[in-house]
PDB file of N, CA and C in Angstrom:
ATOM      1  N   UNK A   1     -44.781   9.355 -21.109  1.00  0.00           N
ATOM      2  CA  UNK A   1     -43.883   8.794 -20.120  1.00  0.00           C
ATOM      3  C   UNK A   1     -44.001   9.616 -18.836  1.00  0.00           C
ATOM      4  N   UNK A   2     -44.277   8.900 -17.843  1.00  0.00           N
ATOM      5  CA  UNK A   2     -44.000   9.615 -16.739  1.00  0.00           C
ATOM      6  C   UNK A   2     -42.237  10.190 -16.094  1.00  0.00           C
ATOM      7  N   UNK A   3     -42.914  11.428 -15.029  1.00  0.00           N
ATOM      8  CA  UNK A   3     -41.994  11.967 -14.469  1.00  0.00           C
ATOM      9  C   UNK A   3     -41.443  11.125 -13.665  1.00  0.00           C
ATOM     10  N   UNK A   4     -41.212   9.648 -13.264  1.00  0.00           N
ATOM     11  CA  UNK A   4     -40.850   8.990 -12.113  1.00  0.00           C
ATOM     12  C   UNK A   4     -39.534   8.514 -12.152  1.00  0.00           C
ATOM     13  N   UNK A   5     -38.846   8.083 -13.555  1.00  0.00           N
ATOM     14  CA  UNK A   5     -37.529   7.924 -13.400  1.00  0.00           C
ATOM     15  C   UNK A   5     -36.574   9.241 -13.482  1.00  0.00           C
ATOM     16  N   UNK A   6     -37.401  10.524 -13.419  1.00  0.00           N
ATOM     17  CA  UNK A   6     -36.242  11.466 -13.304  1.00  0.00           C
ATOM     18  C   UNK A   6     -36.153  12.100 -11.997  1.00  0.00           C
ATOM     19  N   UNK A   7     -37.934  11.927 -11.246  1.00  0.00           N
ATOM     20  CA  UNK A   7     -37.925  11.967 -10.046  1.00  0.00           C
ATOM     21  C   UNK A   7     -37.062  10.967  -9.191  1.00  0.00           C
ATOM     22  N   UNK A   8     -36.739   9.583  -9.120  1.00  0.00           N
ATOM     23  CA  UNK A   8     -36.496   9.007  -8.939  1.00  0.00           C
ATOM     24  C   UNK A   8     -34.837   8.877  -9.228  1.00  0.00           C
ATOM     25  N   UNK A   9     -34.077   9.561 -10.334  1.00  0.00           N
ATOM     26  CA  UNK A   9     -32.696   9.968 -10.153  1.00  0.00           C
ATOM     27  C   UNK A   9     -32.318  10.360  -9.298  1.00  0.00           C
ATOM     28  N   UNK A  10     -33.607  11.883  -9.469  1.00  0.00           N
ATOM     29  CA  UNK A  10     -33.000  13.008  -8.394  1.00  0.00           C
ATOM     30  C   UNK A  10     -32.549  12.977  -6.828  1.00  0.00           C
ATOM     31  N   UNK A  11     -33.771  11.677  -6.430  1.00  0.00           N
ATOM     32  CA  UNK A  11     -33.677  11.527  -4.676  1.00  0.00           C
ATOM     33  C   UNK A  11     -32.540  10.553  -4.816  1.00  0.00           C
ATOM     34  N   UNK A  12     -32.224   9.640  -5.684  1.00  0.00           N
ATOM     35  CA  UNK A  12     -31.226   8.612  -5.513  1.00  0.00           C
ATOM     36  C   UNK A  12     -30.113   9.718  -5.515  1.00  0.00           C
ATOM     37  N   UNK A  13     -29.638  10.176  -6.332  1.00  0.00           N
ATOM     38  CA  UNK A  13     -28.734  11.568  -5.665  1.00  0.00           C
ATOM     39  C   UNK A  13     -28.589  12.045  -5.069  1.00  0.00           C
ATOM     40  N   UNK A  14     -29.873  12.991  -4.186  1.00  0.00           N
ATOM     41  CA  UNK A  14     -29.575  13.592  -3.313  1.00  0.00           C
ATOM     42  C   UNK A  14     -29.116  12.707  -1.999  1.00  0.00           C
ATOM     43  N   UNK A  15     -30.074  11.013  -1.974  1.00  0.00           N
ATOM     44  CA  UNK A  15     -29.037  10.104  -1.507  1.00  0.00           C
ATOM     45  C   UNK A  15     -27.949  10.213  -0.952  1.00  0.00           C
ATOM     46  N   UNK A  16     -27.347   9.472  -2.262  1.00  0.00           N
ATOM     47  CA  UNK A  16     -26.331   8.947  -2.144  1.00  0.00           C
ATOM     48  C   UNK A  16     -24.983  10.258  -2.323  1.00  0.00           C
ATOM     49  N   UNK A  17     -25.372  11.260  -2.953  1.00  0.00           N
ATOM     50  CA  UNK A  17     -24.738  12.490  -1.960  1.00  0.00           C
ATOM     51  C   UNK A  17     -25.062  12.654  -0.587  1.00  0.00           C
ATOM     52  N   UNK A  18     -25.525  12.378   0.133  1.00  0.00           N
ATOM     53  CA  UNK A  18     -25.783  12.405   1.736  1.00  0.00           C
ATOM     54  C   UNK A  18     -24.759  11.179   2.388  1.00  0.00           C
ATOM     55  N   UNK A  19     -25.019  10.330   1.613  1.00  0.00           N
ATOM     56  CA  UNK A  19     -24.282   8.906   2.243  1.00  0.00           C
ATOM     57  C   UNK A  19     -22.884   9.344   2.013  1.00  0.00           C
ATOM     58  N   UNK A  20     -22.713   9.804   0.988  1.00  0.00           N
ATOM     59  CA  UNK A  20     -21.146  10.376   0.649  1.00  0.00           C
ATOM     60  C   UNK A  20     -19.916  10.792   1.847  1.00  0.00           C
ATOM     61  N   UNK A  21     -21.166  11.784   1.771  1.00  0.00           N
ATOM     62  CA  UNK A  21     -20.348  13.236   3.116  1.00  0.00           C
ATOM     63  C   UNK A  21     -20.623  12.283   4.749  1.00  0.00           C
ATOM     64  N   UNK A  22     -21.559  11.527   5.113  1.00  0.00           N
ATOM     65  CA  UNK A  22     -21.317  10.899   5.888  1.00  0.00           C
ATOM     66  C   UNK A  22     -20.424  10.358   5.905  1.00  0.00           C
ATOM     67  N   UNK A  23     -20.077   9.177   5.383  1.00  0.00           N
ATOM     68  CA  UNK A  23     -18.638   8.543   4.969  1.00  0.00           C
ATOM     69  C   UNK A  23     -17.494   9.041   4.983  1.00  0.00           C
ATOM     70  N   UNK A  24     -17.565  10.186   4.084  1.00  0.00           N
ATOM     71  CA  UNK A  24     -16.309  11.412   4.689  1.00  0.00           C
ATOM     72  C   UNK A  24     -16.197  11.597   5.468  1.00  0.00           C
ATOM     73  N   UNK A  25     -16.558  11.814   6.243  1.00  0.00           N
ATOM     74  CA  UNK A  25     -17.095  12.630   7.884  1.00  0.00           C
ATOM     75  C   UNK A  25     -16.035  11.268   8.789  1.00  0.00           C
ATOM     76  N   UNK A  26     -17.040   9.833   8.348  1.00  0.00           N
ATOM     77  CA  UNK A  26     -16.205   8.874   9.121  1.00  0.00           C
ATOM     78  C   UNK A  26     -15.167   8.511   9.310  1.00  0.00           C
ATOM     79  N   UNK A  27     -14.881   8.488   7.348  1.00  0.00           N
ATOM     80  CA  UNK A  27     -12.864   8.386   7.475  1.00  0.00           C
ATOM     81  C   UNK A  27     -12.025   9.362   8.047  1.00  0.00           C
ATOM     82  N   UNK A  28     -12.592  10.500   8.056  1.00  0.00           N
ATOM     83  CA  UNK A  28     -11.793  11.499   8.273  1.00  0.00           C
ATOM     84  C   UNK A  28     -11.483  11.249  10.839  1.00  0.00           C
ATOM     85  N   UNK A  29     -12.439  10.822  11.054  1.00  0.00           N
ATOM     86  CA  UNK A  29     -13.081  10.366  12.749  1.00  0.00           C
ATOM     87  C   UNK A  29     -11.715   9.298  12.465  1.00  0.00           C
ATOM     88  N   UNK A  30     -12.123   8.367  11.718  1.00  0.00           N
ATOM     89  CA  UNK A  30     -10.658   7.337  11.908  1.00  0.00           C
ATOM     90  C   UNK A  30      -9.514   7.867  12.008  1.00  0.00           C
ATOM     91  N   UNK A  31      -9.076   8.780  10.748  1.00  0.00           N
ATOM     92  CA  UNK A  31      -8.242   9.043  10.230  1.00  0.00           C
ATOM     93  C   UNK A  31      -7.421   9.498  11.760  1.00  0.00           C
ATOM     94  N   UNK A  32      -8.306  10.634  12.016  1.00  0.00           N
ATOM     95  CA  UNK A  32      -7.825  11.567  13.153  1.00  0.00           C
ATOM     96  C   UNK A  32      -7.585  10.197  14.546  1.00  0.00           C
ATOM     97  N   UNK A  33      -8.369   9.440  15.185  1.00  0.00           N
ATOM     98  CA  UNK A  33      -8.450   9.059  16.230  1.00  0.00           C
ATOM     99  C   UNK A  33      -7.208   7.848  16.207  1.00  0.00           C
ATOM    100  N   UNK A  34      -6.731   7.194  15.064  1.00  0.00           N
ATOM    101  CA  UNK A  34      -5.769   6.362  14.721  1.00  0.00           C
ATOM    102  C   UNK A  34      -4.231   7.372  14.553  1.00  0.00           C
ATOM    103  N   UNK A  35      -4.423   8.643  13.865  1.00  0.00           N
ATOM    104  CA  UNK A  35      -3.536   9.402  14.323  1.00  0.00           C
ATOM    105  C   UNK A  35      -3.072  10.317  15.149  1.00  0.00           C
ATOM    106  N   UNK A  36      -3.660   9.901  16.448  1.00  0.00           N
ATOM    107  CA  UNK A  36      -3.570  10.103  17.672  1.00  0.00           C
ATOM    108  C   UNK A  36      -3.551   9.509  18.728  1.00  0.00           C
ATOM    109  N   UNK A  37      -3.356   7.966  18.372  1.00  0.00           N
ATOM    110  CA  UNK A  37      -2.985   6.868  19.449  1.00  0.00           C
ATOM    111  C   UNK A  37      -1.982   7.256  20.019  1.00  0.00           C
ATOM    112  N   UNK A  38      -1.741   6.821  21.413  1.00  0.00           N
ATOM    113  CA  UNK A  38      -0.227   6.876  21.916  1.00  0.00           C
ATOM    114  C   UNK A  38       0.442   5.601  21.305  1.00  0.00           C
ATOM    115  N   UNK A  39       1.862   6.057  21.366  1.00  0.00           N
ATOM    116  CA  UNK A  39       2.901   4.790  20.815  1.00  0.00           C
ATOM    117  C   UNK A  39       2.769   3.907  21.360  1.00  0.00           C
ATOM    118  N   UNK A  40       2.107   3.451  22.748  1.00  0.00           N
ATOM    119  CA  UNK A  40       1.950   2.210  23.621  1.00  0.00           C
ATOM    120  C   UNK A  40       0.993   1.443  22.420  1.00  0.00           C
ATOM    121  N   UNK A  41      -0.066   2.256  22.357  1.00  0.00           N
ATOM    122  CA  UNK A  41      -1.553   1.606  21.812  1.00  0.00           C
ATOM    123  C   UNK A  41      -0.805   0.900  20.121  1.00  0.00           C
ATOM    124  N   UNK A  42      -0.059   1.508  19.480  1.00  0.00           N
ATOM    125  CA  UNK A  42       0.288   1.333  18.237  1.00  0.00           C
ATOM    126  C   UNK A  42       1.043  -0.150  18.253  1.00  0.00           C
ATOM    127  N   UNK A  43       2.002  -0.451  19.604  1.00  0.00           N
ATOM    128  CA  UNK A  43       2.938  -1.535  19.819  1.00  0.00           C
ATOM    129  C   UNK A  43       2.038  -2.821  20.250  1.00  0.00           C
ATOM    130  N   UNK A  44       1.028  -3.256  19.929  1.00  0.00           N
ATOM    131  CA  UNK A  44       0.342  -3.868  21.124  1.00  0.00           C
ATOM    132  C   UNK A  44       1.324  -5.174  20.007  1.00  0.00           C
ATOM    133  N   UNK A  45       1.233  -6.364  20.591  1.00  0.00           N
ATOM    134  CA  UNK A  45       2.067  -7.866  19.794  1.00  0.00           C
ATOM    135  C   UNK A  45       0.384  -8.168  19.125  1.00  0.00           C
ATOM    136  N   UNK A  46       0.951  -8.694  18.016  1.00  0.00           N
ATOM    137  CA  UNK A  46       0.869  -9.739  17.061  1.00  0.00           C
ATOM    138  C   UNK A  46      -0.072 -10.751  17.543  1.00  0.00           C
ATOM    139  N   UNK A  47      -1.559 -11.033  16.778  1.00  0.00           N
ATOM    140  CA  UNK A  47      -2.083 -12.301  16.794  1.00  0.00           C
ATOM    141  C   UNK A  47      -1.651 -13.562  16.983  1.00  0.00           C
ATOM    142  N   UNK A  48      -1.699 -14.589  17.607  1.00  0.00           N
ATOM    143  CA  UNK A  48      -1.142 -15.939  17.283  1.00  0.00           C
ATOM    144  C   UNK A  48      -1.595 -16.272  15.086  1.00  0.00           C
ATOM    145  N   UNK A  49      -0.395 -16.592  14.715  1.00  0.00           N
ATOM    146  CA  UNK A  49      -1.006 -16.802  13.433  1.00  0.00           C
ATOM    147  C   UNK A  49      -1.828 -17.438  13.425  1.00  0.00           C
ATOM    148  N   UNK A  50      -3.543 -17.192  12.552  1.00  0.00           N
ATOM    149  CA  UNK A  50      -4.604 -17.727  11.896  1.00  0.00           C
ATOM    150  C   UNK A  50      -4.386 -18.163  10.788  1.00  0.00           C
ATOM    151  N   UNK A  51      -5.658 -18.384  10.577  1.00  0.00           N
ATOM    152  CA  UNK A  51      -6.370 -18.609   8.885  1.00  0.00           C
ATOM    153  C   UNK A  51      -7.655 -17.580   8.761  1.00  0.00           C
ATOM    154  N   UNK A  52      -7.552 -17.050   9.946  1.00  0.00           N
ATOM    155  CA  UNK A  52      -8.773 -15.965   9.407  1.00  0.00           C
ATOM    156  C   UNK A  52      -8.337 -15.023   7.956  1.00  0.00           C
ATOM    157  N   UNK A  53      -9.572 -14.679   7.937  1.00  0.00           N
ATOM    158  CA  UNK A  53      -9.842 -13.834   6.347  1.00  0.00           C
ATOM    159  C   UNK A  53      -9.486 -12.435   7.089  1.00  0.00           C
ATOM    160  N   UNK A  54      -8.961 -11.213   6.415  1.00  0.00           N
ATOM    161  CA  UNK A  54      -8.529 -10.440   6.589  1.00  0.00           C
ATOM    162  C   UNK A  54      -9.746  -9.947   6.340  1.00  0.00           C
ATOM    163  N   UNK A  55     -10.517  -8.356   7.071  1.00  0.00           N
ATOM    164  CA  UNK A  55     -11.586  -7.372   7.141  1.00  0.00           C
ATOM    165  C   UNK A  55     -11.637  -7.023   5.576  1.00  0.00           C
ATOM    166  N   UNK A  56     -11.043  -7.135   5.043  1.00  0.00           N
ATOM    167  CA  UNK A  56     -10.945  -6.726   3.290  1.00  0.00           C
ATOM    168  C   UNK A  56     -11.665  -7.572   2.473  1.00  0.00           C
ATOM    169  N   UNK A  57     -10.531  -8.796   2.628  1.00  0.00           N
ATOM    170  CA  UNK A  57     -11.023 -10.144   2.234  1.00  0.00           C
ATOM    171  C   UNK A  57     -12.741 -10.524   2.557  1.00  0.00           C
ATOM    172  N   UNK A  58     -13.225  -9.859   3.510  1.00  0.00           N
ATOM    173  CA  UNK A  58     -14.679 -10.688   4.160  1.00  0.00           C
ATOM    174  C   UNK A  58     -15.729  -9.409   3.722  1.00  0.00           C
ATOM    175  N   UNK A  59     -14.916  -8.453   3.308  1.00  0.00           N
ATOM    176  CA  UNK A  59     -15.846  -6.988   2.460  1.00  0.00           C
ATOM    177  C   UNK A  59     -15.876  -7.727   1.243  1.00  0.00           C
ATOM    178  N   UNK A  60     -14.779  -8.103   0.136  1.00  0.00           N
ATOM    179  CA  UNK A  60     -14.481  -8.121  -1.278  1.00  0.00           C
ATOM    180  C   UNK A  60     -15.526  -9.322  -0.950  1.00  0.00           C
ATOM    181  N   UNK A  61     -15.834 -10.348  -1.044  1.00  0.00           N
ATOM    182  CA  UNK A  61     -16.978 -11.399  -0.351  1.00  0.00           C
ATOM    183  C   UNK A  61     -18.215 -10.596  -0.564  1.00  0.00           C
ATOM    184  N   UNK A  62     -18.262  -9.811   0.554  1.00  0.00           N
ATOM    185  CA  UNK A  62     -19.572  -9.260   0.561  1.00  0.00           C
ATOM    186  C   UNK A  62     -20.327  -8.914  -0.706  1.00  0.00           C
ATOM    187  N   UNK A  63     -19.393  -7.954  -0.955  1.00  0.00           N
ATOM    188  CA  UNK A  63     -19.907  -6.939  -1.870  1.00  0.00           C
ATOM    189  C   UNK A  63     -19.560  -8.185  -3.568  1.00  0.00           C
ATOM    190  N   UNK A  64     -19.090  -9.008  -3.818  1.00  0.00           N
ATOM    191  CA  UNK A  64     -19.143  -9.817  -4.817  1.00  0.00           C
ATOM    192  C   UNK A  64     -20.842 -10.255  -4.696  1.00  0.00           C
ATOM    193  N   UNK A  65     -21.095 -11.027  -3.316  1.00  0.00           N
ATOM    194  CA  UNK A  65     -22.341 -11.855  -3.257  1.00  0.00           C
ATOM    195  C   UNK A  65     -23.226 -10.669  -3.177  1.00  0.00           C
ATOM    196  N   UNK A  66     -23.154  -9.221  -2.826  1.00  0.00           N
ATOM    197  CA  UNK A  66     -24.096  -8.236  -3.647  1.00  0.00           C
ATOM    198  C   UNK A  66     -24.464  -8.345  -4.631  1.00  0.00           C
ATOM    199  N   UNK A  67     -23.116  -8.045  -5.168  1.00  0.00           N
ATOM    200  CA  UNK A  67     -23.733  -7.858  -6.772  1.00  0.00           C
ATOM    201  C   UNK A  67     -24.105  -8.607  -7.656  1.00  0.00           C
ATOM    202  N   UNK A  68     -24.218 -10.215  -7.344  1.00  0.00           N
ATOM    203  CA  UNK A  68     -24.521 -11.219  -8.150  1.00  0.00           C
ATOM    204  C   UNK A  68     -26.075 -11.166  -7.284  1.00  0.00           C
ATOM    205  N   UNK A  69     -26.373 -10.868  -5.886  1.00  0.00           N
ATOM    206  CA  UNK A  69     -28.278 -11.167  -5.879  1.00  0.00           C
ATOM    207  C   UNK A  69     -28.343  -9.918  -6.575  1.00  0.00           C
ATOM    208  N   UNK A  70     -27.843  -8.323  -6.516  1.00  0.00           N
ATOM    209  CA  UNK A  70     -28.531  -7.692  -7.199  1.00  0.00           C
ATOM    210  C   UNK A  70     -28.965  -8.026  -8.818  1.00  0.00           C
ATOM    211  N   UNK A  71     -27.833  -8.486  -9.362  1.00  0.00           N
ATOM    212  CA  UNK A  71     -27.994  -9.020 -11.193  1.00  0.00           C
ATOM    213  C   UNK A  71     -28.814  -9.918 -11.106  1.00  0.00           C
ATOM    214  N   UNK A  72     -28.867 -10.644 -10.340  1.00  0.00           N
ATOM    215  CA  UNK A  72     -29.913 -11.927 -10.220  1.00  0.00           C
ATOM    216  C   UNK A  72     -31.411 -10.989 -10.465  1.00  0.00           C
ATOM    217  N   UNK A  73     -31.521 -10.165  -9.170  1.00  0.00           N
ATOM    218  CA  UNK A  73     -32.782  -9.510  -9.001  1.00  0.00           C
ATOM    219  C   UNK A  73     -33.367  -8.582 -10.032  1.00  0.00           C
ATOM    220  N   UNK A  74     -32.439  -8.260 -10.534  1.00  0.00           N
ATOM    221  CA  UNK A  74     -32.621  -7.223 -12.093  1.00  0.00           C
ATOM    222  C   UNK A  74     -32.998  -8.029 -13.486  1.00  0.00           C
ATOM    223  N   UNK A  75     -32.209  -9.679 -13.438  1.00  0.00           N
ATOM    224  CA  UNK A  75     -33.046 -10.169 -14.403  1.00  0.00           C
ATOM    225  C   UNK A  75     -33.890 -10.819 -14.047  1.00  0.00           C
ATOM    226  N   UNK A  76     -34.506 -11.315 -13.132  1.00  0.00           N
ATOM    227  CA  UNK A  76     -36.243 -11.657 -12.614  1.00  0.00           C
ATOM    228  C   UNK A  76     -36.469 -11.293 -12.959  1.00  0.00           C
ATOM    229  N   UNK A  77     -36.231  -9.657 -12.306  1.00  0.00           N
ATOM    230  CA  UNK A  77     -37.523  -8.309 -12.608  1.00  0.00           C
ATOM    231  C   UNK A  77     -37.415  -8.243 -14.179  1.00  0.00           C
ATOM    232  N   UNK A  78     -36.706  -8.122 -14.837  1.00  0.00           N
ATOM    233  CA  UNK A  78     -37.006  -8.268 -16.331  1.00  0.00           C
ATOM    234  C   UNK A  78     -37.642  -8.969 -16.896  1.00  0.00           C
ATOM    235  N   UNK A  79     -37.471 -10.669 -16.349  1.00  0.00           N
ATOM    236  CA  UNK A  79     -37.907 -11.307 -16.989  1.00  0.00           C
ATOM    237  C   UNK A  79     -39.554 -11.567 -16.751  1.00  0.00           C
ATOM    238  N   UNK A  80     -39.923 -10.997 -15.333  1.00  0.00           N
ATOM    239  CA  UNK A  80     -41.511 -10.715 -15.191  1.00  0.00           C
ATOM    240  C   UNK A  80     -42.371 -10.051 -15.722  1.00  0.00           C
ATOM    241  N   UNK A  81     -41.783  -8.680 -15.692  1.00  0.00           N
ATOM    242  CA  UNK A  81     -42.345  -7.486 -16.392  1.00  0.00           C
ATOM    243  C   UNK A  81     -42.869  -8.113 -17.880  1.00  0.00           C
ATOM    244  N   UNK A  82     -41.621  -9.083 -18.648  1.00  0.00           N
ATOM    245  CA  UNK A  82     -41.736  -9.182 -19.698  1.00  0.00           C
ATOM    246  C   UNK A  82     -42.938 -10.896 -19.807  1.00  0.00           C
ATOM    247  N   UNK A  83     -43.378 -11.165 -18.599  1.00  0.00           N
ATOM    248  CA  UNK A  83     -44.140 -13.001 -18.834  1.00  0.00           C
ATOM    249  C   UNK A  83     -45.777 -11.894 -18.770  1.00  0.00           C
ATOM    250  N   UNK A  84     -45.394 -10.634 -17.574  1.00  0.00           N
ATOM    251  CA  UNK A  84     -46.781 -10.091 -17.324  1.00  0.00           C
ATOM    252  C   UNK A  84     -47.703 -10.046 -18.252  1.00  0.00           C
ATOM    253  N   UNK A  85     -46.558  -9.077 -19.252  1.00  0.00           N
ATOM    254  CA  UNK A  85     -47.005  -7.924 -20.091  1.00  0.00           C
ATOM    255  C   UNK A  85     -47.487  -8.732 -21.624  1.00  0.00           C
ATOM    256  N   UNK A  86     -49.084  -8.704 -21.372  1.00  0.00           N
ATOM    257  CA  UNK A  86     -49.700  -9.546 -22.671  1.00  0.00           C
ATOM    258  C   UNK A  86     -49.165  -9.104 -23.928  1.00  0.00           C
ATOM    259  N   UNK A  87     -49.058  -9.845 -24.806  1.00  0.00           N
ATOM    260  CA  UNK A  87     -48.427 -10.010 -25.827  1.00  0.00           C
ATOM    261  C   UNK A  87     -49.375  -9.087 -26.833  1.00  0.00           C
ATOM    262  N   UNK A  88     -49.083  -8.384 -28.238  1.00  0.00           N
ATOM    263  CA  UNK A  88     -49.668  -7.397 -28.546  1.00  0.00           C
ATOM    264  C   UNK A  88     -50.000  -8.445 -30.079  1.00  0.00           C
TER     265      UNK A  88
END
């Protein structure tokens, strides 16, 4: 067996530890710059009521239709590997 899926842990880690602390980094930029509005900026009025989707609502969306092409894409790839690979 090759070294490639442990090589291949390792950078996805060191990754997505990188993406991490970025992210931190960002909430923490919000955190601070939202708790430091003046009280004017905090009062501004109210939208006319919509039907728009709330920034949450149009993430939870997103990330659903992620993860159904990713599962999609994981059983292709399974199911190729397995039409490739001549029969023994």
């Amino acid at each position: 067996m090759s070294s490639f899926p442990s090589q291949a842990a390792e950078a996805a880690e060191q990754y997505l530890s990188a993406v991490s602390k970025v992210q931190d980094a960002s909430l923490e930029a919000v955190a601070t710059f939202t708790n430091n509005l003046p009280d004017a900026a905090k009062n501004v009025p109210a939208l006319p009521a919509n039907d728009f989707p709330t920034a949450e609502e149009v993430s939870a969306a997103s990330f659903d239709f992620t993860e159904k092409v990713v599962a999609n894409q994981k059983a292709y790839v399974t199911r190729f590997f397995a039409a490739a690979t001549p029969a023994s």
